[in-house]
Structures are given as C-alpha cells and as structure tokens.
C-alpha atoms as a PDB file:
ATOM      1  CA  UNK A   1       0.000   0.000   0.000  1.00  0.00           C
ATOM      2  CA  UNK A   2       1.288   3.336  -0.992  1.00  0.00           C
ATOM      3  CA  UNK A   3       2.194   5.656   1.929  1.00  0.00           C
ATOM      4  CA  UNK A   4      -1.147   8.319   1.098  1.00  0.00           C
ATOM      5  CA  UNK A   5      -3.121   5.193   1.300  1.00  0.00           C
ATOM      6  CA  UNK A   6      -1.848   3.460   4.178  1.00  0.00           C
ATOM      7  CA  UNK A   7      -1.978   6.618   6.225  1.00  0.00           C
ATOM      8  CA  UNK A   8      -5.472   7.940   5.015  1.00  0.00           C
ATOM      9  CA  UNK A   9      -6.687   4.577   5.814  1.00  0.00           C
ATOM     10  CA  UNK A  10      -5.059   3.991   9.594  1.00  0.00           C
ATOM     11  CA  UNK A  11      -6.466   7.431  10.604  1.00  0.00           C
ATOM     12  CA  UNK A  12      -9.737   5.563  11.490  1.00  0.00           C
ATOM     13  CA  UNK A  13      -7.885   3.902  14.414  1.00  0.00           C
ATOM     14  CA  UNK A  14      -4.633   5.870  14.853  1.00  0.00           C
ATOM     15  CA  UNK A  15      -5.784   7.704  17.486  1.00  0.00           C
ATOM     16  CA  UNK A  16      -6.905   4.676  19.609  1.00  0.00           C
ATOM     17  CA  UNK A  17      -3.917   2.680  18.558  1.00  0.00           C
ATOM     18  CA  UNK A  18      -1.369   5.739  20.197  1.00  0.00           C
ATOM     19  CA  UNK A  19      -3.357   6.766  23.196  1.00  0.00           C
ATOM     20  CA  UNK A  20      -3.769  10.297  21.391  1.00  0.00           C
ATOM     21  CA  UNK A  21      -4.958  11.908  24.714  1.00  0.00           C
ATOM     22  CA  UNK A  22      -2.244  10.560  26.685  1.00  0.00           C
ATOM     23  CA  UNK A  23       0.442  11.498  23.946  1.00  0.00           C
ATOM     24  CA  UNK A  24      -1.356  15.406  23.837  1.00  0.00           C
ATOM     25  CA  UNK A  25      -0.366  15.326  27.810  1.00  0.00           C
ATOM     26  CA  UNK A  26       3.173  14.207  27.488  1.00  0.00           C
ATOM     27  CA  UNK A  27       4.314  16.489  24.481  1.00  0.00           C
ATOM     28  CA  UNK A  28       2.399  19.313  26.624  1.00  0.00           C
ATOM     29  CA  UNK A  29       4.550  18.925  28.864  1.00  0.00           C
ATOM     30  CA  UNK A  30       7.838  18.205  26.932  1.00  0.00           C
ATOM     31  CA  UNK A  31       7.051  21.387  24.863  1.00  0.00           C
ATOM     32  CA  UNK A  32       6.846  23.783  27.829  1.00  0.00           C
ATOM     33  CA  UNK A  33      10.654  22.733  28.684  1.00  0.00           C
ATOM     34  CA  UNK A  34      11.572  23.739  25.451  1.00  0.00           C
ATOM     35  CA  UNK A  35       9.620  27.098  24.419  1.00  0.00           C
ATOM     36  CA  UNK A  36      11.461  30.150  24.917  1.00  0.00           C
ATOM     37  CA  UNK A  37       9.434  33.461  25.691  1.00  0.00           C
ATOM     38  CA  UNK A  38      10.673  34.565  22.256  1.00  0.00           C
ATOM     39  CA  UNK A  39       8.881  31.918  20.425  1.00  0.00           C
ATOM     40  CA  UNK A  40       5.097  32.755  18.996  1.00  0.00           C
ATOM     41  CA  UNK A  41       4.657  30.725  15.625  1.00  0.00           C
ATOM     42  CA  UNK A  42       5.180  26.782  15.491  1.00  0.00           C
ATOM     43  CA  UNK A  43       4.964  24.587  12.074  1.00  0.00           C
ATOM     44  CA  UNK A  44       4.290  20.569  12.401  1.00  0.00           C
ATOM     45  CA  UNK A  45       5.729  18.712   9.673  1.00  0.00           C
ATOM     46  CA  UNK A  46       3.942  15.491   8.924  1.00  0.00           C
ATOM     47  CA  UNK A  47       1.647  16.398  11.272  1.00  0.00           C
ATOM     48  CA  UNK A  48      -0.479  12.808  11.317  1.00  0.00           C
ATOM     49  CA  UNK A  49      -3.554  13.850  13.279  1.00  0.00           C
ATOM     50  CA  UNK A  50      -2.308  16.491  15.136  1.00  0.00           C
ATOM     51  CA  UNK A  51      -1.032  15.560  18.687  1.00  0.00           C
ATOM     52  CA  UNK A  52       1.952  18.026  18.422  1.00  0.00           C
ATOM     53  CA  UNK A  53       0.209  20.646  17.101  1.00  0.00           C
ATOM     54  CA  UNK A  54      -2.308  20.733  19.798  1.00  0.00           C
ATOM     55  CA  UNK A  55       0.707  20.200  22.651  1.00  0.00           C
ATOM     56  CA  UNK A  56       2.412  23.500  20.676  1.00  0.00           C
ATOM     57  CA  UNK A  57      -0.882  25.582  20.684  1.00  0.00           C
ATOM     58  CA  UNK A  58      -1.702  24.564  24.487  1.00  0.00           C
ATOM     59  CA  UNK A  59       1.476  26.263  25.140  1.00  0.00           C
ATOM     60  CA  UNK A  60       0.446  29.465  23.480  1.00  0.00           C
ATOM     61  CA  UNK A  61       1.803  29.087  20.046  1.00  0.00           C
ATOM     62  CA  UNK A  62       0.536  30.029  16.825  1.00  0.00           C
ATOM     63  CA  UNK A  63       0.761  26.615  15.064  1.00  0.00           C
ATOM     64  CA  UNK A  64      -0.265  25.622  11.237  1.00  0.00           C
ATOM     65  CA  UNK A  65       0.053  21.732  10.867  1.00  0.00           C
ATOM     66  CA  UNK A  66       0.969  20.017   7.299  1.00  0.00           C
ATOM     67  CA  UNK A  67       0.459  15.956   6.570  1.00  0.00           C
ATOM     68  CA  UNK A  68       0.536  14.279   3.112  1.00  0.00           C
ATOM     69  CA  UNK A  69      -2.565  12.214   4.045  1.00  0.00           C
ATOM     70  CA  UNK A  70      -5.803  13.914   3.882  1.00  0.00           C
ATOM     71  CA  UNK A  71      -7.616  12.237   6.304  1.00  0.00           C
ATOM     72  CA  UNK A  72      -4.976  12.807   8.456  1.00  0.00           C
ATOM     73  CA  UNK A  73      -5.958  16.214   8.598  1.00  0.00           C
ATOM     74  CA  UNK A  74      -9.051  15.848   9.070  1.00  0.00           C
ATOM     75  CA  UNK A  75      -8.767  13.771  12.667  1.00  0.00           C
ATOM     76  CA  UNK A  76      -6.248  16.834  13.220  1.00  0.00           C
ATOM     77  CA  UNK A  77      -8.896  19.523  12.701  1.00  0.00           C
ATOM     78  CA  UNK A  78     -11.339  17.338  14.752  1.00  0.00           C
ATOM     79  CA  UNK A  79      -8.626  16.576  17.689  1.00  0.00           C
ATOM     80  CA  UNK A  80      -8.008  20.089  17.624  1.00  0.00           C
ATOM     81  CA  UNK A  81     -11.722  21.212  18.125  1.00  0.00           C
ATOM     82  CA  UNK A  82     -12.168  18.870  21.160  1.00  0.00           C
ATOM     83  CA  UNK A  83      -9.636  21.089  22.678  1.00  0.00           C
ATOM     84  CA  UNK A  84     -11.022  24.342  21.535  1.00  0.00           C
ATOM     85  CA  UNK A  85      -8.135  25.491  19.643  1.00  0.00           C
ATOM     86  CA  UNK A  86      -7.756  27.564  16.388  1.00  0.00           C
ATOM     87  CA  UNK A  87      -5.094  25.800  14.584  1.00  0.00           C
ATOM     88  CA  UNK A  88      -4.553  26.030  10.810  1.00  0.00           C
ATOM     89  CA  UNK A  89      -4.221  22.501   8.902  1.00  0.00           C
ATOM     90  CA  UNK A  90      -2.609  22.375   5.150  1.00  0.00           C
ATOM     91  CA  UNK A  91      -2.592  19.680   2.544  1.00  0.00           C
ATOM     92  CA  UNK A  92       0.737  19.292   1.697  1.00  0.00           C
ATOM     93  CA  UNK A  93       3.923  16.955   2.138  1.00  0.00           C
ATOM     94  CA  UNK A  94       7.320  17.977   3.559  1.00  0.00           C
ATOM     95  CA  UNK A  95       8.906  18.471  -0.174  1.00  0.00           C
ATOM     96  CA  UNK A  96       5.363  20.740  -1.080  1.00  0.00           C
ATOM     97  CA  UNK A  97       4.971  23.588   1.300  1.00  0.00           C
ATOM     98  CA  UNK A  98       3.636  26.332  -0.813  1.00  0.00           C
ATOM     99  CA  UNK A  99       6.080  29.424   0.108  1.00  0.00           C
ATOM    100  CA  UNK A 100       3.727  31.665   1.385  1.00  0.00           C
ATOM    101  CA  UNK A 101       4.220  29.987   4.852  1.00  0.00           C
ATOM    102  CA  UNK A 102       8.260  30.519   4.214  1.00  0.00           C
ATOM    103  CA  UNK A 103       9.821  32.458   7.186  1.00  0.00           C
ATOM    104  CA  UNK A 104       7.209  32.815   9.483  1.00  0.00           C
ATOM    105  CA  UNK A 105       8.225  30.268  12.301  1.00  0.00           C
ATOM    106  CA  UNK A 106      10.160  30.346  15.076  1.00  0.00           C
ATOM    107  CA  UNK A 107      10.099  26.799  15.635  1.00  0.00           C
ATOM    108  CA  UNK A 108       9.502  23.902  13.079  1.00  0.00           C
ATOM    109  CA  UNK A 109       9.020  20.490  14.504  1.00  0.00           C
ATOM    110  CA  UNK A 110       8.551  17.147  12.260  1.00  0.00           C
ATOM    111  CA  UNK A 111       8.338  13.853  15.061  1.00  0.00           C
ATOM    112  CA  UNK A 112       6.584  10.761  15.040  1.00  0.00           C
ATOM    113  CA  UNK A 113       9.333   9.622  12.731  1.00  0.00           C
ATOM    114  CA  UNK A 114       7.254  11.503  10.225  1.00  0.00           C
ATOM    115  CA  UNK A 115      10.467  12.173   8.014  1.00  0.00           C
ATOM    116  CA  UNK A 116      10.997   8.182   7.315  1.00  0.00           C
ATOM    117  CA  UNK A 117       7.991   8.454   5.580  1.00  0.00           C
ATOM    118  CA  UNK A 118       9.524  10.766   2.861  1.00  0.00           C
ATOM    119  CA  UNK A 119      11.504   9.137  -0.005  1.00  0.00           C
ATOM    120  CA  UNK A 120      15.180   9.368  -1.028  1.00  0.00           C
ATOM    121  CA  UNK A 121      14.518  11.721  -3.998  1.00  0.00           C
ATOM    122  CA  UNK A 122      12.469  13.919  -2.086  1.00  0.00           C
ATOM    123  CA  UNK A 123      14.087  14.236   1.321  1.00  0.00           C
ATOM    124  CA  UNK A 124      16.744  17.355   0.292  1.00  0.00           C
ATOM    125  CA  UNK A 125      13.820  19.353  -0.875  1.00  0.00           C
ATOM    126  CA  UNK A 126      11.722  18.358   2.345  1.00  0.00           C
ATOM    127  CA  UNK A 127      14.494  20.070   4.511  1.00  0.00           C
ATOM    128  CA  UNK A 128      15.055  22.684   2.041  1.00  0.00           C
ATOM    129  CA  UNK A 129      11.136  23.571   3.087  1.00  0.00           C
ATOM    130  CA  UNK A 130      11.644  22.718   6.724  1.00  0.00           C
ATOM    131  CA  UNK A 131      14.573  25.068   6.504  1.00  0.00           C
ATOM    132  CA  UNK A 132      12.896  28.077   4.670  1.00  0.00           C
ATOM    133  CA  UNK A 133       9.520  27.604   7.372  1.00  0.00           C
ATOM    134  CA  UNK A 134      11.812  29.133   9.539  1.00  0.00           C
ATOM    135  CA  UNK A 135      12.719  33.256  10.559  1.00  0.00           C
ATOM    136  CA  UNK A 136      16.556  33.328  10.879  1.00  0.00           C
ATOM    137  CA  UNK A 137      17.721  31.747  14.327  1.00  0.00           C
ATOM    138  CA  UNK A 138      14.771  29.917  14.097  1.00  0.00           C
ATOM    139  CA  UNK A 139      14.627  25.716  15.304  1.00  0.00           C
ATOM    140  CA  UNK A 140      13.973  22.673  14.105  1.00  0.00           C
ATOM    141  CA  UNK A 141      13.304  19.825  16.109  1.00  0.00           C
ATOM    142  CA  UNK A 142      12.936  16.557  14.321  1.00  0.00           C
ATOM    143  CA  UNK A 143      12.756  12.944  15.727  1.00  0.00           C
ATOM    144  CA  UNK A 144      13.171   9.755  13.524  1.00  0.00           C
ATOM    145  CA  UNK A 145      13.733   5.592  15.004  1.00  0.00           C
ATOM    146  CA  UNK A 146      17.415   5.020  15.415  1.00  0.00           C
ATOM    147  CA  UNK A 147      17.186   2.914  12.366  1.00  0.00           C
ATOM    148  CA  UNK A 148      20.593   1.678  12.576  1.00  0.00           C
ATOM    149  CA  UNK A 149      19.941   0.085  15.742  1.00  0.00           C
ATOM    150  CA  UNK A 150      16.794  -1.338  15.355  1.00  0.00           C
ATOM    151  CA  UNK A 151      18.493  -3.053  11.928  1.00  0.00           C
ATOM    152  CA  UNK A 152      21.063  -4.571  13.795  1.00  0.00           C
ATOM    153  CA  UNK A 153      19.448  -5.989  16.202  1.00  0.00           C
ATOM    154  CA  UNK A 154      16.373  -7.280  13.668  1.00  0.00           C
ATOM    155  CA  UNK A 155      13.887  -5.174  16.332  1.00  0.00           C
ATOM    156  CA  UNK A 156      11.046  -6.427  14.036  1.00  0.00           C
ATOM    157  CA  UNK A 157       8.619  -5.403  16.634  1.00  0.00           C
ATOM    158  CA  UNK A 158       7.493  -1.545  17.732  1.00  0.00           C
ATOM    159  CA  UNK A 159       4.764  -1.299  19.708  1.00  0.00           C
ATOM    160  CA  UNK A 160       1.642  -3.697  20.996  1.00  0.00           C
ATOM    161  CA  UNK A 161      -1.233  -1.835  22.785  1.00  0.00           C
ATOM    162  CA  UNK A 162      -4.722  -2.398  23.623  1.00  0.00           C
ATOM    163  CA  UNK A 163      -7.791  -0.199  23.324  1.00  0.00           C
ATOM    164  CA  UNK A 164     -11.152  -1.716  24.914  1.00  0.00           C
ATOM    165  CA  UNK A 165     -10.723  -4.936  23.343  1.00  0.00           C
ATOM    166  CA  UNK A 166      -8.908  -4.024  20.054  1.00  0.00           C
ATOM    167  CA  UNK A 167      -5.223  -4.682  19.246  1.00  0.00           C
ATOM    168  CA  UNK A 168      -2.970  -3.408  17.736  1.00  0.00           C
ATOM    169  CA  UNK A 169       0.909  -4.523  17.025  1.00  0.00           C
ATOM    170  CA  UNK A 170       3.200  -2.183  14.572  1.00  0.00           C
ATOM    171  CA  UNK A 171       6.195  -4.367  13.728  1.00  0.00           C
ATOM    172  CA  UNK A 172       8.624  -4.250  10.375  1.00  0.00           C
ATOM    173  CA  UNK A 173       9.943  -6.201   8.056  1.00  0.00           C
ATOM    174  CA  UNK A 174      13.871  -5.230   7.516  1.00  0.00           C
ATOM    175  CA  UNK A 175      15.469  -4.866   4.458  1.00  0.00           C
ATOM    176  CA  UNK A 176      18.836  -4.101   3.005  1.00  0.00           C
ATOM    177  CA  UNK A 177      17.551  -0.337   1.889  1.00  0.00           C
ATOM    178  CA  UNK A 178      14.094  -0.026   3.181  1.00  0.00           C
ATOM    179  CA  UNK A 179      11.972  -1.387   5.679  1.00  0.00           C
ATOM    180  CA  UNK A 180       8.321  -3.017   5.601  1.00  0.00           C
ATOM    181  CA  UNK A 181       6.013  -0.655   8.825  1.00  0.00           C
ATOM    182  CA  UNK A 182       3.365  -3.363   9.215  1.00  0.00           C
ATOM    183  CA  UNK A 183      -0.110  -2.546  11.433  1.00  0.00           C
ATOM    184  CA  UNK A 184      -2.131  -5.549  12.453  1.00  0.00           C
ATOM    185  CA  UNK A 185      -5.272  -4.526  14.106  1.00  0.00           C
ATOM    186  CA  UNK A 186      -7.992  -6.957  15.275  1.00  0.00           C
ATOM    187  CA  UNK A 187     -10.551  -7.749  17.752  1.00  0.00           C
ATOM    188  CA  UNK A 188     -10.017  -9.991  20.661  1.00  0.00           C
ATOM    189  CA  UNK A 189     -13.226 -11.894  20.078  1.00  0.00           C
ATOM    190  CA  UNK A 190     -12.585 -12.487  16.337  1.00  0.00           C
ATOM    191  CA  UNK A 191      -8.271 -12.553  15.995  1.00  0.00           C
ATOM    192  CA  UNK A 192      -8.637 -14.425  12.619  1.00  0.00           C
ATOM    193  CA  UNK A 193     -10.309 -11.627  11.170  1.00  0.00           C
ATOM    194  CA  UNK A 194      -7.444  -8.923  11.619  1.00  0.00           C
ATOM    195  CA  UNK A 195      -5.950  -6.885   8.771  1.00  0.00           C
ATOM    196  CA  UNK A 196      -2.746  -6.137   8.246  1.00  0.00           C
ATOM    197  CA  UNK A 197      -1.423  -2.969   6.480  1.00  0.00           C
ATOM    198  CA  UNK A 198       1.680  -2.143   5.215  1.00  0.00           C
ATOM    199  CA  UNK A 199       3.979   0.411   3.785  1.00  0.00           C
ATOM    200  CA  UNK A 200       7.727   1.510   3.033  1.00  0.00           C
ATOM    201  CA  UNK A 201       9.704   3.598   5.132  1.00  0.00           C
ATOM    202  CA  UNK A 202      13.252   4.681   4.383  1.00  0.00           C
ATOM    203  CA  UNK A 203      15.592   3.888   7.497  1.00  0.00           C
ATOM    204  CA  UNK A 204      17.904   6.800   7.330  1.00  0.00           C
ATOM    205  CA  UNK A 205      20.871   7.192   9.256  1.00  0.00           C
ATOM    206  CA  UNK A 206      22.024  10.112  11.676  1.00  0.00           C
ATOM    207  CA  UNK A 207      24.990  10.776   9.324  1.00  0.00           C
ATOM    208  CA  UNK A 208      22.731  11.006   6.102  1.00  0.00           C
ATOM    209  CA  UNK A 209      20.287  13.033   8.004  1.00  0.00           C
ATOM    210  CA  UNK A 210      23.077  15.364   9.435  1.00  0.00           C
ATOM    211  CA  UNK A 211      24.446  16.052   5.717  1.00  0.00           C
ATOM    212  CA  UNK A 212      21.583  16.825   4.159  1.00  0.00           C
ATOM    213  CA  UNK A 213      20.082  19.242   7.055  1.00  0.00           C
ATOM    214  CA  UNK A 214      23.579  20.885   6.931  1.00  0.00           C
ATOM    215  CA  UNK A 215      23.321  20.700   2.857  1.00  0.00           C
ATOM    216  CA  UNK A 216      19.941  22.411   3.142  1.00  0.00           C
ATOM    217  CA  UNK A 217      21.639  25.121   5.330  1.00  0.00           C
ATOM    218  CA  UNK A 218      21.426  24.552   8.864  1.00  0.00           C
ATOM    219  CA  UNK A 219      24.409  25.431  10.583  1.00  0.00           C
ATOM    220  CA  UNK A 220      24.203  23.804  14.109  1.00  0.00           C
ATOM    221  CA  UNK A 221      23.279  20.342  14.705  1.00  0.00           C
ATOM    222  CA  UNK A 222      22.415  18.604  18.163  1.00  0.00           C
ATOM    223  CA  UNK A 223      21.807  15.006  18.518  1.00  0.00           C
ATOM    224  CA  UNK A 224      19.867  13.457  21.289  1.00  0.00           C
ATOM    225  CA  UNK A 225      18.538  10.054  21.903  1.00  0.00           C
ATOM    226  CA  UNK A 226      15.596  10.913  23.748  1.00  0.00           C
ATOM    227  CA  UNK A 227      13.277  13.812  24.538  1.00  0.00           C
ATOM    228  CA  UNK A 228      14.945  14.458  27.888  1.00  0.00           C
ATOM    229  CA  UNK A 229      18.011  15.096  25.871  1.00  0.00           C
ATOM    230  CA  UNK A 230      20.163  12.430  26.676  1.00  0.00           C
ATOM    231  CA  UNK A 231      23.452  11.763  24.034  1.00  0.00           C
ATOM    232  CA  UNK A 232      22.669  10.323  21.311  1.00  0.00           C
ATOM    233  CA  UNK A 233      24.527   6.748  20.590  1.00  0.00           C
ATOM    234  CA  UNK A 234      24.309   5.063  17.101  1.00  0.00           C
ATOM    235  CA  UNK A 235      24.975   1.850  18.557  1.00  0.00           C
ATOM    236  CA  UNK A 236      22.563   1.817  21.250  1.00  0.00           C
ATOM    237  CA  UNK A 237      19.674   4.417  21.256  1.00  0.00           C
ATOM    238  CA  UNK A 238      16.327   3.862  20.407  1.00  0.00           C
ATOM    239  CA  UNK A 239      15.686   7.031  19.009  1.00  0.00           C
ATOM    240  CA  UNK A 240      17.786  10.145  17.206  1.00  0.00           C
ATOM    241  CA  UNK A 241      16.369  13.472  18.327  1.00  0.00           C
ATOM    242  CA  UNK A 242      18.199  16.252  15.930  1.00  0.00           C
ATOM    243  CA  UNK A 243      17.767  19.915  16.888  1.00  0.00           C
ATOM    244  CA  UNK A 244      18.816  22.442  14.241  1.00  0.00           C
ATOM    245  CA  UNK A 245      19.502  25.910  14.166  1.00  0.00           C
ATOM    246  CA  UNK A 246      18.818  28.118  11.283  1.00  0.00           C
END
C-alpha cells in the first residue's frame, strides 16, 4: 500500500492505537521545557492527526500543521476542536509547502518519525522547506527511530497496545535499503479476522540526516537520543532526536 493510502486509511484507528490523549499530555509537557518566551509561531511537519500541534498551541503558540494524508488532517482539525483550539491545517507533504508559509516560524518540529515516511529523492527538498519555514535563528526539532539500531538488532517489533478490546501490534519487516512498517489490528473476540497494512519507510541514518540538514543550510546540529536530551549513541539508542539551528 502506498504511503497516502496506508496513512489515510489507519487514521480511522490511529488515534486509539497511540493513546492520542495521553500522547497530547506528554508532548504538553515536553514542549513547555523547550519554548522560549521569544517563540510565537510553530509549524508541524507530517503532522499525522495532530497531537503536536495541539501540545504546541496549548502552550500558546501560533501553530499551522501540514500531513501528506488527507484524512490525516481531518482527525487533526477534529482533535483540535475537542480542545477548543484555532489551529490552521494544510494539505501538503514535507517536499510541497507552498512558500507563502516561508519564514514565518520560530520553531519547526517534524516527530513521530514523520520524516521516514519521505523518499530518497524527495528528502533534500523536504528540509530545504523545513529550513525556509523558519525566521533566521529559528529551530527545528525533528525525531526519527534510530534505524541503525533497530536493523542490527532485527527489532522487528514496535509497539503492541490495547484499546477496549482491540489490538494493535506495529512491527517491520527489515530490508537491506528499506523497511516493511506493518499494522495488524484486530478484535479480541474475532483474531482471525485482523488486517494487516503495510507500507515503506526509508531507514535513514544520523549521518545522512546530518548532511543533508547541513546541505539544506542549517548550521548547528544537536543530537539526542531521547526527549529528555540524553546523548545520542548510534549503537545503542532507540531514538535520534536532531535539533537544528537556522
């Protein structure tokens, strides 16, 4: 299944599937650590349906959310209601951002490993966009699976979890150049009658993703391997956490 499809179709359950209230709470929380009183306007790359973009706008930002997949943005728009918040949602990939949102953003923020989602021939043009979101001295703060890690080991599976009494296990399949993300989602009183959906992601590693932010024209890279902001290490950490200065 091609990535638009695969995501347009998972919206019906993504929410239940990540615990989307739960997640709104935590990046709430992680956010205010990180917002400086200098900070107003906040863009969410690959935005899925909308948890960081609500956690930005709870802490005061101004905050326009973009995702490939359009019923993505719809769950974002509704999410976002719930919590009574004006936040502007666009149709558009990473390697699409029309212009007229160009410099306007003091922070830019792309996690959920959104950016494994975008393809090899796209990717310098999605940071070129990520890049140009941004005023001058502006951040970006990006988080992707520690790919090389999870290859290494064969970590086939990411996550089980359980809501009322649906299930739902995201595991991969590994390849040399790409991997396989795999949802299977079915009811505990019928298991045989679970689906499975797949599509490709692109398992990049912290050195490719280091050249081509710096190629796009960042200047100052940090790498973390968690959201407290712990060092990253290729060999061991589950996640890479980049934060980029413009």
């Amino acid at each position: 299944m091609d990535n638009y499809k695969f995501f347009n179709y998972t919206s019906e359950f993504y929410d239940k599937m990540i615990k989307h209230d739960e997640v709104i709470k935590n990046k709430t929380a992680f956010y205010k650590k990180i917002i400086t009183p200098d900070m107003h306007s906040a863009a969410d790359v690959g935005c899925g349906t909308g948890s960081d973009s609500i956690a930005l706008a709870l802490n005061g930002l101004d905050v326009i959310g973009f995702d490939h997949a359009y019923e993505m943005i719809i769950k974002a728009k509704q999410n976002s209601e719930k919590y009574e918040l004006k936040i502007l949602f666009s149709v558009n990939p990473a390697e699409k951002i029309p212009a007229k949102y160009f410099g306007k953003h003091d922070i830019v923020v792309s996690m959920g490993n959104a950016m494994a989602n975008v393809p090899p021939e796209k990717i310098d043009k999605a940071f070129k966009n990520i890049y140009s979101l941004l005023k001058p001295q502006g951040v970006f703060l990006m988080q992707i699976l520690s790919y090389r890690t999870i290859i290494k080991n064969n970590k086939r599976i990411i996550n089980i979890t359980k809501h009322d009494n649906n299930f739902y296990i995201r595991f991969y399949d590994i390849f040399k150049e790409s991997v396989n993300f795999n949802i299977l989602s079915f009811n505990g009183d019928n298991p045989s009658a679970g689906t499975i959906h797949t599509t490709v992601l692109y398992p990049y590693s912290h050195k490719f993703i280091s050249k081509t932010l710096r190629e796009a024209g960042f200047k100052k890279l940090l790498l973390f391997s968690d959201l407290e902001f712990n060092r990253y290490n290729f060999r061991k950490s589950k996640d890479l956490i980049i934060k980029a200065i413009k």
